[in-house]
Protein backbone atom coordinates (compact mmCIF):
# COMPACT_ATOMS: atom_id res chain seq x y z
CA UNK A 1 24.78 3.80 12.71
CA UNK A 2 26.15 4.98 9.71
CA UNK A 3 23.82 2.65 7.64
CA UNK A 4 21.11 4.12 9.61
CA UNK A 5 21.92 7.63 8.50
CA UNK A 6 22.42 6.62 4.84
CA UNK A 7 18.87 4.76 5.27
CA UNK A 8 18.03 7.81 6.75
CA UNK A 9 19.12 10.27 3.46
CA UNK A 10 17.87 8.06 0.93
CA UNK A 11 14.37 8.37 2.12
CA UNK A 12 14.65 11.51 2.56
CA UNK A 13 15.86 11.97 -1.43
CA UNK A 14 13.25 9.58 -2.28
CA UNK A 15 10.44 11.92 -0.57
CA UNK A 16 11.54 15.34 -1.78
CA UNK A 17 11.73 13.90 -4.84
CA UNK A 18 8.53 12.67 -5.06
CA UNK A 19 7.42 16.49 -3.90
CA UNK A 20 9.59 17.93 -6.82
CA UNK A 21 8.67 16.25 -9.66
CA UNK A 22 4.97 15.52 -9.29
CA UNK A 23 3.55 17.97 -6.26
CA UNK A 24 -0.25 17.46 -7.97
CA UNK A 25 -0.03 13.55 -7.88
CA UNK A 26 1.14 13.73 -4.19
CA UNK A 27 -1.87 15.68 -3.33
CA UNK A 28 -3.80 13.63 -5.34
CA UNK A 29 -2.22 10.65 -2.75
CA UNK A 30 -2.64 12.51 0.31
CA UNK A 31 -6.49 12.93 0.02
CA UNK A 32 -6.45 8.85 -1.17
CA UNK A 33 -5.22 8.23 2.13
CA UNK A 34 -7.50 10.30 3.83
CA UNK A 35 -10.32 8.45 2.11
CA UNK A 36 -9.03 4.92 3.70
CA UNK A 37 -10.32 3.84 6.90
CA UNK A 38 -7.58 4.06 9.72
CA UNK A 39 -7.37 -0.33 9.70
CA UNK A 40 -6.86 -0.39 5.74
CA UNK A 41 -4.02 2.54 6.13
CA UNK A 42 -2.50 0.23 9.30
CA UNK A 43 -2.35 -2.70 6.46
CA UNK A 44 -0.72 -0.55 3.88
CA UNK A 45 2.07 0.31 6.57
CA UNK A 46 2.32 -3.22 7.45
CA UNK A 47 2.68 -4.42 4.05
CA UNK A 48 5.52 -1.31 3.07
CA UNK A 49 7.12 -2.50 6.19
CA UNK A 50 7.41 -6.02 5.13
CA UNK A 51 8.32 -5.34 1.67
CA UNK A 52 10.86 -2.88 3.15
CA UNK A 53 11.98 -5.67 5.64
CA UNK A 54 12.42 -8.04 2.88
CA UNK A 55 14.48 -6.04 0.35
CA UNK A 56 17.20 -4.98 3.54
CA UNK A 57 16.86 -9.07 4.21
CA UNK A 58 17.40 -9.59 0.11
CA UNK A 59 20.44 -6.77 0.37
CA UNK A 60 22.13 -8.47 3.60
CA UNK A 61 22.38 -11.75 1.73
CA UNK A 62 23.54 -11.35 -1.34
């Protein structure tokens, strides 16, 4: 659980961050993804997921 939360925080860092330092480029990404069709946004998740999968997989086993 508590990697979960610290998971949890990072992302949350990550994000805000990401809204702090360039607001304009996020808006710039929201209407991006607005322009994809809901299938190609379902393959972006898919592919984040398994990237995200494989770096906690990478972490665990070093």
């Amino acid at each position: 659980m508590n990697d979960f939360l610290t998971a949890f925080g990072l992302v949350a860092v990550i994000e805000g961050l990401v809204l702090v330092l360039a607001p304009s480029r996020f808006e710039d990404l929201v209407r991006f993804l607005e322009s994809m069709t809901h299938d190609h946004r379902r393959i972006l998740g898919i592919i984040f997921v398994s990237i995200g999968l494989a770096i906690i997989w990478l972490v665990k086993a070093i």
